[in-house]
Protein backbone atom coordinates (compact mmCIF):
# COMPACT_ATOMS: atom_id res chain seq x y z
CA UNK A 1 0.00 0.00 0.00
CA UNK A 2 1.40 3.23 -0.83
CA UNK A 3 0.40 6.71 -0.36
CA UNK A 4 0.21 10.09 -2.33
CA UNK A 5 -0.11 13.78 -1.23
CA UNK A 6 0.45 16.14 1.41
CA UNK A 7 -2.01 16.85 4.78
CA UNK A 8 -1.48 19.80 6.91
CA UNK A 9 -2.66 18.86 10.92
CA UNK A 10 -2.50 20.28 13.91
CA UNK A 11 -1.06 19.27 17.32
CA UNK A 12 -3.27 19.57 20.58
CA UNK A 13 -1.49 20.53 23.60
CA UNK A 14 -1.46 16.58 24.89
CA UNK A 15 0.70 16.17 21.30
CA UNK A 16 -2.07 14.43 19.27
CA UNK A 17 -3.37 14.83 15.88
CA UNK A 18 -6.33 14.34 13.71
CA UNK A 19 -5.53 11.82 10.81
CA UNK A 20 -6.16 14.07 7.62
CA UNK A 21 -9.41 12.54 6.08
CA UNK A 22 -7.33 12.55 2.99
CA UNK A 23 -4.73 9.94 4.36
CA UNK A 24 -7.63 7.82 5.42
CA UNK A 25 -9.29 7.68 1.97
CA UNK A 26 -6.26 5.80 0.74
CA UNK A 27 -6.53 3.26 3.08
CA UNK A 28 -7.68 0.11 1.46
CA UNK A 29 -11.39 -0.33 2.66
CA UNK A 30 -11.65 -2.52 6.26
CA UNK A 31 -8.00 -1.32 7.08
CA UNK A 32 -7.40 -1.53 10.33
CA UNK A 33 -6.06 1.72 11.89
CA UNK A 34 -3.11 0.21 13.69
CA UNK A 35 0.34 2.22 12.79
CA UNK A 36 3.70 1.73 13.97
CA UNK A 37 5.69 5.77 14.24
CA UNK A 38 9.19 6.44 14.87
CA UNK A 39 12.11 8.48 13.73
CA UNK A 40 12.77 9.17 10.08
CA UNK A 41 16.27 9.86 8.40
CA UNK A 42 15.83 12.99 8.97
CA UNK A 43 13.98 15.11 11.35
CA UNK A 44 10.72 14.06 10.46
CA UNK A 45 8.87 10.97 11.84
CA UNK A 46 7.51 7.88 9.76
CA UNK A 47 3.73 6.95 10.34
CA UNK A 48 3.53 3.61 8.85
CA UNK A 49 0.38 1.47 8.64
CA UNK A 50 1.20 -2.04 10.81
CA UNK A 51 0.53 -3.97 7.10
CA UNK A 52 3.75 -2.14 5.71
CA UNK A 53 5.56 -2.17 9.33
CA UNK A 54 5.14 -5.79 9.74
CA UNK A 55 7.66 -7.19 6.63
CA UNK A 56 10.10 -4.01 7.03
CA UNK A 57 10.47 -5.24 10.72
CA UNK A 58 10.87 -8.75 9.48
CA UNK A 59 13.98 -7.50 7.31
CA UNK A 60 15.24 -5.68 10.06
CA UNK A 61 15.09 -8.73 12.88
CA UNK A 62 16.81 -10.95 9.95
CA UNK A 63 19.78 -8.51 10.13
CA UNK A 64 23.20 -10.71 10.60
CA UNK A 65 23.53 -9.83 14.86
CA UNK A 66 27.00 -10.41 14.34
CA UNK A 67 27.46 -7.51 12.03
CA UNK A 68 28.44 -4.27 14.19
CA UNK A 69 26.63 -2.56 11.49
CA UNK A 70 23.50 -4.00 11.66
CA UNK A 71 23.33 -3.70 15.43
CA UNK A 72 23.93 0.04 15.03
CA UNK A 73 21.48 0.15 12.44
CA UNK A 74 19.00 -1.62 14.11
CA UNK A 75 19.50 0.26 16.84
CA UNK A 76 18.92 3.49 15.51
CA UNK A 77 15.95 2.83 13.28
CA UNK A 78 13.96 0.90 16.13
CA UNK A 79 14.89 3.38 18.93
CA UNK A 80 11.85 4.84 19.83
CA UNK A 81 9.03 2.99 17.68
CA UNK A 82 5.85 2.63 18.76
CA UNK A 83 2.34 1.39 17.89
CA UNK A 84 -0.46 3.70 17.27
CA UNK A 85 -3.85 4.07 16.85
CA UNK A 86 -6.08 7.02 16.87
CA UNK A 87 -8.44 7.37 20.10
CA UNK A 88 -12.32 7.46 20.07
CA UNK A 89 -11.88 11.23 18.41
CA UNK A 90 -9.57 10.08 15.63
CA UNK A 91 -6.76 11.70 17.52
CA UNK A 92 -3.15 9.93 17.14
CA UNK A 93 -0.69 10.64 20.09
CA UNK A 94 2.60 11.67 18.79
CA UNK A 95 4.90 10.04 22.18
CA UNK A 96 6.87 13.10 23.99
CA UNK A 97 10.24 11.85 22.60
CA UNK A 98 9.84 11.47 19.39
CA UNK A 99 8.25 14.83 18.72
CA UNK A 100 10.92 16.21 20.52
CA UNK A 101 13.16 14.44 17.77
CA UNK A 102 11.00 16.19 14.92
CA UNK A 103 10.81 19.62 16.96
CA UNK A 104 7.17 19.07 16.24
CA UNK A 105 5.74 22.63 17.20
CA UNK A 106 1.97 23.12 16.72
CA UNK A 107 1.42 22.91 12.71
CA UNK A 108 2.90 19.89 11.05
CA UNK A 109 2.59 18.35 7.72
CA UNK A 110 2.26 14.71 6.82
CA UNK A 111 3.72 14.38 3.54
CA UNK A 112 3.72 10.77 1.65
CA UNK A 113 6.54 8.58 1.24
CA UNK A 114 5.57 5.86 -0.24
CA UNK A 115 4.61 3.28 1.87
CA UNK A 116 4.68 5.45 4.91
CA UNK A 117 3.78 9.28 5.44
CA UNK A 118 6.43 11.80 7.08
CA UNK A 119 5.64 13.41 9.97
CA UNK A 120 7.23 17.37 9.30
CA UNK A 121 7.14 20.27 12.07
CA UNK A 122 5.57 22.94 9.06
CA UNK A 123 8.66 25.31 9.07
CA UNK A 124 10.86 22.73 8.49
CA UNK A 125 9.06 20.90 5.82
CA UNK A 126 8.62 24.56 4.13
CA UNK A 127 12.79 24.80 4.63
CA UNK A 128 13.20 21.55 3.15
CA UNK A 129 11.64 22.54 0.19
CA UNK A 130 13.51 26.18 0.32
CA UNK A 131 16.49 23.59 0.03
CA UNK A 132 15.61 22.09 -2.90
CA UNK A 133 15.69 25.13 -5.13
CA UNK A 134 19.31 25.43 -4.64
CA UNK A 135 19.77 21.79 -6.46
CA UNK A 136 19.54 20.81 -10.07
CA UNK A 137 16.77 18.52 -9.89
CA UNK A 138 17.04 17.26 -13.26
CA UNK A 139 20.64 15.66 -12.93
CA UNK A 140 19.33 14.19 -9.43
CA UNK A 141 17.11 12.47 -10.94
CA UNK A 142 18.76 11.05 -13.73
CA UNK A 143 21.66 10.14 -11.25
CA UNK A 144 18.81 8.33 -8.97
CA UNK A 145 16.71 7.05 -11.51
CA UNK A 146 19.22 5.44 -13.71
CA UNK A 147 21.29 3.85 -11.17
CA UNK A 148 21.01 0.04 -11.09
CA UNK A 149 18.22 -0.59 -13.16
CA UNK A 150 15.83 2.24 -11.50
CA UNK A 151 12.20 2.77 -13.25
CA UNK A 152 13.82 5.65 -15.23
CA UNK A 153 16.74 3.40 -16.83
CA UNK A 154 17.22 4.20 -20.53
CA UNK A 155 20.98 2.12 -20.46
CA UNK A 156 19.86 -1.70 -20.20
């Protein structure tokens, strides 16, 4: 299951939002409304449905334990997940530390990612994007896109 768009929200003062009605509408029909959150790459969070948690934690726990790299790894990426679900209001609690990891102020922006949406305090999502005038999008993508056999390859 993936997921298009962008949803503006805001935080209560408990930390809780109200899942975008837009988000919810892409939800395959009798979806639960189980998610798993927890930091992103970058200061964001991920929201992840439990359907696309479940086999990206099943990669993760068949990391080689012997590899000081996977440890570190799994470390980081599982520090601070937690499962989700919005209350009787269709309220989801963001937990205290990992909106302190986003700097989650009041307005945020959940912003798809494919099989997850990105949790973004507003001014840094808008900075993000300041960010990405200042690159040449069209030779990122052709250096993404075409490397090992990516949707865009032209050189097979």
């Amino acid at each position: 299951m993936d997921f298009l768009g962008e949803f503006e929200a805001t935080l209560d003062a408990k930390g809780r939002f109200l899942l975008p009605a837009g988000f919810k509408k892409q939800l395959p029909e009798g979806q639960s409304l189980h998610f798993v959150i927890n930091r992103g790459f970058e200061k964001c969070l991920c929201l992840y449905p439990v359907e696309n948690w479940d086999p990206l934690y099943a990669k993760i726990r068949a990391l080689n334990e012997f590899d000081p790299k996977a440890r570190e790894f799994r470390r980081y990426f599982l520090n601070g997940a937690t499962k989700v679900e919005p209350d009787s209001a269709g309220r989801i609690l963001i937990p205290p530390n990992l909106k302190d990891h986003a700097a989650l102020e009041k307005d945020i922006v959940l912003s798809a990612g494919g099989d997850k949406l990105e949790i973004w305090d507003s001014s840094k999502y808008k900075q993000l994007f300041e960010s990405f005038l200042q690159k040449d999008y069209s030779e990122l993508g052709n250096e993404v896109m075409n490397k090992g056999g990516g949707a865009g390859n032209t050189n097979q």
